[in-house]
PDB file of N, CA and C in Angstrom:
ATOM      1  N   UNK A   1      92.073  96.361  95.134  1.00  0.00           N
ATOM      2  CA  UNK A   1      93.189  97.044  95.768  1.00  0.00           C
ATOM      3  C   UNK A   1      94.133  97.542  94.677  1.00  0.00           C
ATOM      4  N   UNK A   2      94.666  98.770  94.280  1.00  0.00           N
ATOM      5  CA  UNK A   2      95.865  99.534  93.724  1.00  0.00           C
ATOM      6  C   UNK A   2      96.970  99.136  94.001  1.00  0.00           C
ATOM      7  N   UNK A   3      97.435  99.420  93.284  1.00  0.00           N
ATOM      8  CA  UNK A   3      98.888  98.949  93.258  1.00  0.00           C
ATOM      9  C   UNK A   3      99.755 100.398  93.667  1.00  0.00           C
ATOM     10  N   UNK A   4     100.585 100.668  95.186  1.00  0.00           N
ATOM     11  CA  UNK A   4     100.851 101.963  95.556  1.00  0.00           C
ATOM     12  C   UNK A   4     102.358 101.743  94.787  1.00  0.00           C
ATOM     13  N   UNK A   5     102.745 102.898  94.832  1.00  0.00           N
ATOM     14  CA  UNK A   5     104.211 103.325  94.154  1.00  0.00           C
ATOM     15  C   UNK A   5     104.765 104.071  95.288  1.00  0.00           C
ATOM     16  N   UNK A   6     105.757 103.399  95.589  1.00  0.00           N
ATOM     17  CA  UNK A   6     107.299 103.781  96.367  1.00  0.00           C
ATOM     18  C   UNK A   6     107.044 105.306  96.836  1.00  0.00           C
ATOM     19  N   UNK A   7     107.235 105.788  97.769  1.00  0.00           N
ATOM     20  CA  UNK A   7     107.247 107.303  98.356  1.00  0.00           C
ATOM     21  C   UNK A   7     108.153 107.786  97.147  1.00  0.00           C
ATOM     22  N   UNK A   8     108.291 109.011  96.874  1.00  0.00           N
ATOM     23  CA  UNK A   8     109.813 109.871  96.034  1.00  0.00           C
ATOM     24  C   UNK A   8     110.931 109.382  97.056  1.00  0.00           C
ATOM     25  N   UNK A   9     111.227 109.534  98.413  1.00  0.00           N
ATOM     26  CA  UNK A   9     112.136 109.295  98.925  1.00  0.00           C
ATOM     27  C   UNK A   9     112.796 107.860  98.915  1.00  0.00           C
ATOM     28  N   UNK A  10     111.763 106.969  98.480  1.00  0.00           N
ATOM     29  CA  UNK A  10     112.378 105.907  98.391  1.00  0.00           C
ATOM     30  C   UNK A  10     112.413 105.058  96.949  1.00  0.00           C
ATOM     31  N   UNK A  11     111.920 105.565  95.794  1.00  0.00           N
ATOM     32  CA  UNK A  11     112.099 105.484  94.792  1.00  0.00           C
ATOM     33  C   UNK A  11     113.692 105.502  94.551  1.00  0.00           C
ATOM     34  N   UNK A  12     114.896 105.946  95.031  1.00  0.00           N
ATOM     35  CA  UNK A  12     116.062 106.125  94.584  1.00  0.00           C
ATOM     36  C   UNK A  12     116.967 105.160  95.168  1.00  0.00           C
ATOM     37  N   UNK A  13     116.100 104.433  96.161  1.00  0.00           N
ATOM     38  CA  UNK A  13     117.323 103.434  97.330  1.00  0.00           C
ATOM     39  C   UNK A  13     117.116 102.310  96.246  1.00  0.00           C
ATOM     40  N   UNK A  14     118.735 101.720  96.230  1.00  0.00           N
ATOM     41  CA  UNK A  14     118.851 100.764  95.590  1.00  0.00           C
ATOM     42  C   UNK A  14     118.567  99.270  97.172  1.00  0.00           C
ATOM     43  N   UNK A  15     118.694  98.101  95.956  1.00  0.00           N
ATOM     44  CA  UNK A  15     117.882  97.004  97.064  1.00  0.00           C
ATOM     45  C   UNK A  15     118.214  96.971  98.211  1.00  0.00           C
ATOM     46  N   UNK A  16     120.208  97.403  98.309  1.00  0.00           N
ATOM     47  CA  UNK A  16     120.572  96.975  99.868  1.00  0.00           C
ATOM     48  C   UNK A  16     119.588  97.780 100.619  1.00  0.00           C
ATOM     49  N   UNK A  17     119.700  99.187 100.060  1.00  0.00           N
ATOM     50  CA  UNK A  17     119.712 100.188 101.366  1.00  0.00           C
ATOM     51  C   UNK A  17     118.228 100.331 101.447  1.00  0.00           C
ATOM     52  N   UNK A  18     117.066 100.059 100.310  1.00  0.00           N
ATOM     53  CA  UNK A  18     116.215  99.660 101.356  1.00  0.00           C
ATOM     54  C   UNK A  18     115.696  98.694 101.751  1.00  0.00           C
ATOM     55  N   UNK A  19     116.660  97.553 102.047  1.00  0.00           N
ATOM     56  CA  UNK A  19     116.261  96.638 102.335  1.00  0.00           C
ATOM     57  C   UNK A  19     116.408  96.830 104.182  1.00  0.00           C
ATOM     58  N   UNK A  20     117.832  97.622 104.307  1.00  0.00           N
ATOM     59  CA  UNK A  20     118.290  97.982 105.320  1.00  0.00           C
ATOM     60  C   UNK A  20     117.613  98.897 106.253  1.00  0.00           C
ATOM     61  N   UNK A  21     116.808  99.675 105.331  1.00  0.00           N
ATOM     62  CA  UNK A  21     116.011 100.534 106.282  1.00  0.00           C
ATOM     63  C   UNK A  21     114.647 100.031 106.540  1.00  0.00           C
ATOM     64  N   UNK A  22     114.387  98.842 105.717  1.00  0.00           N
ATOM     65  CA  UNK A  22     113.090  98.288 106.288  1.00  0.00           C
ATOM     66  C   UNK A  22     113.364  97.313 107.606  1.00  0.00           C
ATOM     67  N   UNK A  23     114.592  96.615 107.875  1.00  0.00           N
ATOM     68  CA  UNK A  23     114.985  95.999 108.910  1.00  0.00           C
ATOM     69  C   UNK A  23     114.602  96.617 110.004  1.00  0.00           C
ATOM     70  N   UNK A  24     115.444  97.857 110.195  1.00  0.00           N
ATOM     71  CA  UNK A  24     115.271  99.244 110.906  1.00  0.00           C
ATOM     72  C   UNK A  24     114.259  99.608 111.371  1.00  0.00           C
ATOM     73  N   UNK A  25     112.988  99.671 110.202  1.00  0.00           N
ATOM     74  CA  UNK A  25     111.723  99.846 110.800  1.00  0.00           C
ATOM     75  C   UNK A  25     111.500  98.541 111.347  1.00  0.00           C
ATOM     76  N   UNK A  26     111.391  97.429 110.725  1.00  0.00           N
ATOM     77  CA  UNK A  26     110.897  96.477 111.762  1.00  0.00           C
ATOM     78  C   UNK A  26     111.154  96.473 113.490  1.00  0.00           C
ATOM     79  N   UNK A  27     112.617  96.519 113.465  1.00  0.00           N
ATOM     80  CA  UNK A  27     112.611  96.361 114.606  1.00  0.00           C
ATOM     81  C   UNK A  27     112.540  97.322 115.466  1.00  0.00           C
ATOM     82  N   UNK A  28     112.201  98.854 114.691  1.00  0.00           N
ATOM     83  CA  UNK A  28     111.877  99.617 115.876  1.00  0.00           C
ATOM     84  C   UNK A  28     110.408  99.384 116.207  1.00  0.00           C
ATOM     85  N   UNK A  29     109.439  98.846 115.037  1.00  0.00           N
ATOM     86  CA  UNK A  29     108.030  98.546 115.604  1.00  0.00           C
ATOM     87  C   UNK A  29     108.139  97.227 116.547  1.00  0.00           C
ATOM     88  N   UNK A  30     109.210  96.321 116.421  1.00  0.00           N
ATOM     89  CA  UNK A  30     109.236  95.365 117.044  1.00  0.00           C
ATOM     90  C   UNK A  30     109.299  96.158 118.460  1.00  0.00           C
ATOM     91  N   UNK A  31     110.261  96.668 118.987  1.00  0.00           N
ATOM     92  CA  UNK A  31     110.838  97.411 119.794  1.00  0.00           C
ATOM     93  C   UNK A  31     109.269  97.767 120.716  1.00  0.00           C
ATOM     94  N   UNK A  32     108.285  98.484 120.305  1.00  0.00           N
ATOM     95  CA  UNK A  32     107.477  99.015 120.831  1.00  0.00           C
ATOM     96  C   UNK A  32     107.739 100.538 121.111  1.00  0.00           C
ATOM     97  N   UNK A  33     106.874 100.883 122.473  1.00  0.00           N
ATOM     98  CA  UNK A  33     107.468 102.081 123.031  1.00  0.00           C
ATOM     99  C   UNK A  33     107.032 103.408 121.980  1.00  0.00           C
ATOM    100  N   UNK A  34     106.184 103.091 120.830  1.00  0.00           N
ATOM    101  CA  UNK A  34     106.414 104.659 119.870  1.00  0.00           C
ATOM    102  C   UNK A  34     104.929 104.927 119.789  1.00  0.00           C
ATOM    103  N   UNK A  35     104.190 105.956 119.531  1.00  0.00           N
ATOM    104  CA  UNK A  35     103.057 106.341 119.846  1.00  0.00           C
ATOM    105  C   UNK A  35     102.615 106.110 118.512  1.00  0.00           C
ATOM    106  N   UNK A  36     101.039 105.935 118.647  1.00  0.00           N
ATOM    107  CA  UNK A  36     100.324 105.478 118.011  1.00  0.00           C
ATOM    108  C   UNK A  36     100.593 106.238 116.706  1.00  0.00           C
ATOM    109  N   UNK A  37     100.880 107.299 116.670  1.00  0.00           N
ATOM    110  CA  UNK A  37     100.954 108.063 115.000  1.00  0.00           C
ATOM    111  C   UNK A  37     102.398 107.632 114.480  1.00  0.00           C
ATOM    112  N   UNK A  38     103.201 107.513 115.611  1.00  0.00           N
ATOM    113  CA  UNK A  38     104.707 107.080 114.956  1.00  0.00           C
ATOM    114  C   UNK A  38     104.622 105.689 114.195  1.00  0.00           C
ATOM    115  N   UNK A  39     103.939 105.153 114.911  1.00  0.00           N
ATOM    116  CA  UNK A  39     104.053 103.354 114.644  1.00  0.00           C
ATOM    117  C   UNK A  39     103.047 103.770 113.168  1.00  0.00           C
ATOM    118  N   UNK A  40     102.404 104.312 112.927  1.00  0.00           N
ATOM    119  CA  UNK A  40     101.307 104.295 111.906  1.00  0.00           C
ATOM    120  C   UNK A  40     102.896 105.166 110.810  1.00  0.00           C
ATOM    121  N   UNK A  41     103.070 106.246 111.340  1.00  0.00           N
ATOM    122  CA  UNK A  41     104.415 106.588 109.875  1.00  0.00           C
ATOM    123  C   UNK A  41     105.198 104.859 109.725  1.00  0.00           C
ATOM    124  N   UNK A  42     105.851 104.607 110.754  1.00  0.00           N
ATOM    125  CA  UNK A  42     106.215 103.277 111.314  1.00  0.00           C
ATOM    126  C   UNK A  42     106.019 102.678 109.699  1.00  0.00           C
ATOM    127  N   UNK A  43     104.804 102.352 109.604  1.00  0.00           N
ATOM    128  CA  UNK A  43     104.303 100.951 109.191  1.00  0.00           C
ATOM    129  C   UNK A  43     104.162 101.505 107.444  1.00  0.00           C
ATOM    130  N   UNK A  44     103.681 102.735 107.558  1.00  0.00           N
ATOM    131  CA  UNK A  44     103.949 103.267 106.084  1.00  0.00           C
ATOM    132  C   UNK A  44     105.222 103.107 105.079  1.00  0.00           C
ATOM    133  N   UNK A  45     106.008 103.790 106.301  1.00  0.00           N
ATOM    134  CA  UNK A  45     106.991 103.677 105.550  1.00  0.00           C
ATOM    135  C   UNK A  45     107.636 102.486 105.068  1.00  0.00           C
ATOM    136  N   UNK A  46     107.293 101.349 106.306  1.00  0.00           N
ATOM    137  CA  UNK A  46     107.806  99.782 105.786  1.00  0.00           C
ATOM    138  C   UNK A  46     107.376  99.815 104.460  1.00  0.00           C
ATOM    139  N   UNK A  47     105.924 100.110 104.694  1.00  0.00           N
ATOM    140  CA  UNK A  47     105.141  99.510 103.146  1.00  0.00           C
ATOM    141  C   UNK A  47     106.047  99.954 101.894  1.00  0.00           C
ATOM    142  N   UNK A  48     106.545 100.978 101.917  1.00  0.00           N
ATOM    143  CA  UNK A  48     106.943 102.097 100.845  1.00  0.00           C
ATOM    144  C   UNK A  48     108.030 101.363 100.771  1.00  0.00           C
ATOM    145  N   UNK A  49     109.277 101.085 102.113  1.00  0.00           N
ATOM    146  CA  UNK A  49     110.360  99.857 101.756  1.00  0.00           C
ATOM    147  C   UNK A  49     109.923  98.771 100.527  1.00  0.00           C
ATOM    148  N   UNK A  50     109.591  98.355 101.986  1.00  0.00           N
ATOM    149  CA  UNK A  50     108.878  96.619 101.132  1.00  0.00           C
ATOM    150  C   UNK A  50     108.524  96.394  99.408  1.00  0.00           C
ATOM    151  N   UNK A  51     107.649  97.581  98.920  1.00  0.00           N
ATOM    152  CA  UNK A  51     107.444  97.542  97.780  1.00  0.00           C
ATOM    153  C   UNK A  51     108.353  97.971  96.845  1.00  0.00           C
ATOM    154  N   UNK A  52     109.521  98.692  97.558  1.00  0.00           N
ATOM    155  CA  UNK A  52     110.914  99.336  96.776  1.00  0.00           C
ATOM    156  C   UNK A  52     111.773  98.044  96.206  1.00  0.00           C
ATOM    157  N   UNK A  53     111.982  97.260  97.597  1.00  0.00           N
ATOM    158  CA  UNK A  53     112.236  96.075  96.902  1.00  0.00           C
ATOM    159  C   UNK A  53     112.038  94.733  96.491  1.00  0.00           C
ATOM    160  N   UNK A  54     110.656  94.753  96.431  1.00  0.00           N
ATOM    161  CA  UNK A  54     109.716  94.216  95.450  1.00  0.00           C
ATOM    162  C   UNK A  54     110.003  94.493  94.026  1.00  0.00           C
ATOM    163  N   UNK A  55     110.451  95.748  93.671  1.00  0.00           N
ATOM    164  CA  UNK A  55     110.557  96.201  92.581  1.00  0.00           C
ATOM    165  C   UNK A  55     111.491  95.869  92.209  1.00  0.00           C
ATOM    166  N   UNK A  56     112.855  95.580  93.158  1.00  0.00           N
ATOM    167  CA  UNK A  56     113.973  95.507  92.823  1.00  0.00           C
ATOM    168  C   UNK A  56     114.339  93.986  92.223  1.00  0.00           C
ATOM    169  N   UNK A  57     113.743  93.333  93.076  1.00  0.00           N
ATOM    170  CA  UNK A  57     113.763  91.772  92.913  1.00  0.00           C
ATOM    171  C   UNK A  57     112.905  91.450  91.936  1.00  0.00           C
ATOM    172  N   UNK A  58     111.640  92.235  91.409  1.00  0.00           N
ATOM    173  CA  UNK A  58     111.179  91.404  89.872  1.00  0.00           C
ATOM    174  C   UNK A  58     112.033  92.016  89.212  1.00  0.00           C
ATOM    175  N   UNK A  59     112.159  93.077  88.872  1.00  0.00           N
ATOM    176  CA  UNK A  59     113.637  93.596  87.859  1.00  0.00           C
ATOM    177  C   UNK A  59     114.560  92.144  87.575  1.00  0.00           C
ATOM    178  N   UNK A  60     115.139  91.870  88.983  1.00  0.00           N
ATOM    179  CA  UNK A  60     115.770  90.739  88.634  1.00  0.00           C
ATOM    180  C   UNK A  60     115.339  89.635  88.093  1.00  0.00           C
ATOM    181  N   UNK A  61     114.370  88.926  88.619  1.00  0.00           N
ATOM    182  CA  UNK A  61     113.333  88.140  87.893  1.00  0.00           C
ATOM    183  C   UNK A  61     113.514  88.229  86.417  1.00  0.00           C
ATOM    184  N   UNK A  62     113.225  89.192  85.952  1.00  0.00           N
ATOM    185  CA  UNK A  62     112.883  89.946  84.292  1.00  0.00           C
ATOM    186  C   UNK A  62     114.119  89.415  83.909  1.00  0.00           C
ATOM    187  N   UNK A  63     115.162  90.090  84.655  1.00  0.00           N
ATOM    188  CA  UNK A  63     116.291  89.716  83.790  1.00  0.00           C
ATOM    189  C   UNK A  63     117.488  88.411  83.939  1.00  0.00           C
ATOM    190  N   UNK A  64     116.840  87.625  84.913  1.00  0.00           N
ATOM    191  CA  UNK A  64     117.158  86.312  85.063  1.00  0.00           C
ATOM    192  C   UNK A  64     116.516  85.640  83.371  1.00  0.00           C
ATOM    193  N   UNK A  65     115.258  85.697  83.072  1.00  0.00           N
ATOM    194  CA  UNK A  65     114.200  85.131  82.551  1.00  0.00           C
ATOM    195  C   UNK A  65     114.748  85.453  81.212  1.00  0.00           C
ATOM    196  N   UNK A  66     114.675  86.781  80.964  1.00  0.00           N
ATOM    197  CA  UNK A  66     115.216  87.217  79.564  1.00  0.00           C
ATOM    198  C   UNK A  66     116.496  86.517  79.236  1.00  0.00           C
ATOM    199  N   UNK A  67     117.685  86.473  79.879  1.00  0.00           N
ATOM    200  CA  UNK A  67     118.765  86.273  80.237  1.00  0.00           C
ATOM    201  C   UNK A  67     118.699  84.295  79.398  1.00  0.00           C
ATOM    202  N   UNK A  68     117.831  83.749  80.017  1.00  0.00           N
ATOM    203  CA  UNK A  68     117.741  82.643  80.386  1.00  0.00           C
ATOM    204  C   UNK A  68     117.123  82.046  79.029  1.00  0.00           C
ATOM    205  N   UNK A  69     116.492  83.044  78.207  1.00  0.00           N
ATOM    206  CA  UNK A  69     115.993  83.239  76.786  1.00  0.00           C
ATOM    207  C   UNK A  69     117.095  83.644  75.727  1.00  0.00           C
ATOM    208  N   UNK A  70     117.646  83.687  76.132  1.00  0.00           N
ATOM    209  CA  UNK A  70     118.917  84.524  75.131  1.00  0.00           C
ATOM    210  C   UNK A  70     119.989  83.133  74.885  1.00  0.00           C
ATOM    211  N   UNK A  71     120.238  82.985  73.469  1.00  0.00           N
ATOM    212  CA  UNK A  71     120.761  81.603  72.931  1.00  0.00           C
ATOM    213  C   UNK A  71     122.363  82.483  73.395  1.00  0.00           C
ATOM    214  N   UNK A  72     123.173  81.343  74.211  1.00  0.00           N
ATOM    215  CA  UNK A  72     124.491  81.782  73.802  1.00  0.00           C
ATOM    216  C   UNK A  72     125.811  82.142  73.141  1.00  0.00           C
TER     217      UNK A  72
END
């Protein structure tokens, strides 16, 4: 399996906001009610969230770690 990279559109959201718009999708798939091609953008786009801030949170990781390496 590849490792996918963030849509362009969501390459620029910092962690809140897409953290916020993956909520959003959840619960509109939670929600139901959306046709089979919506729920399929639906679920894409989570993915494209999800991995945005994935990215965001090892960043932090990195620089917890480095951070944590660094004599004071």
């Amino acid at each position: 399996m590849t490792e996918q990279k963030p849509e362009p559109d969501v390459a620029g959201l910092s962690y809140e906001e897409a953290r916020e718009q993956l909520i959003a999708v959840v619960g509109r798939l939670e929600a139901g009610g959306a046709s089979l091609e919506e729920s399929l953008a639906l679920w894409e786009r989570g993915e494209a969230l999800a991995a945005r801030c994935e990215e965001w949170l090892e960043g932090a990781r990195k620089r917890l770690a480095a951070a944590r390496d660094q004599p004071l």
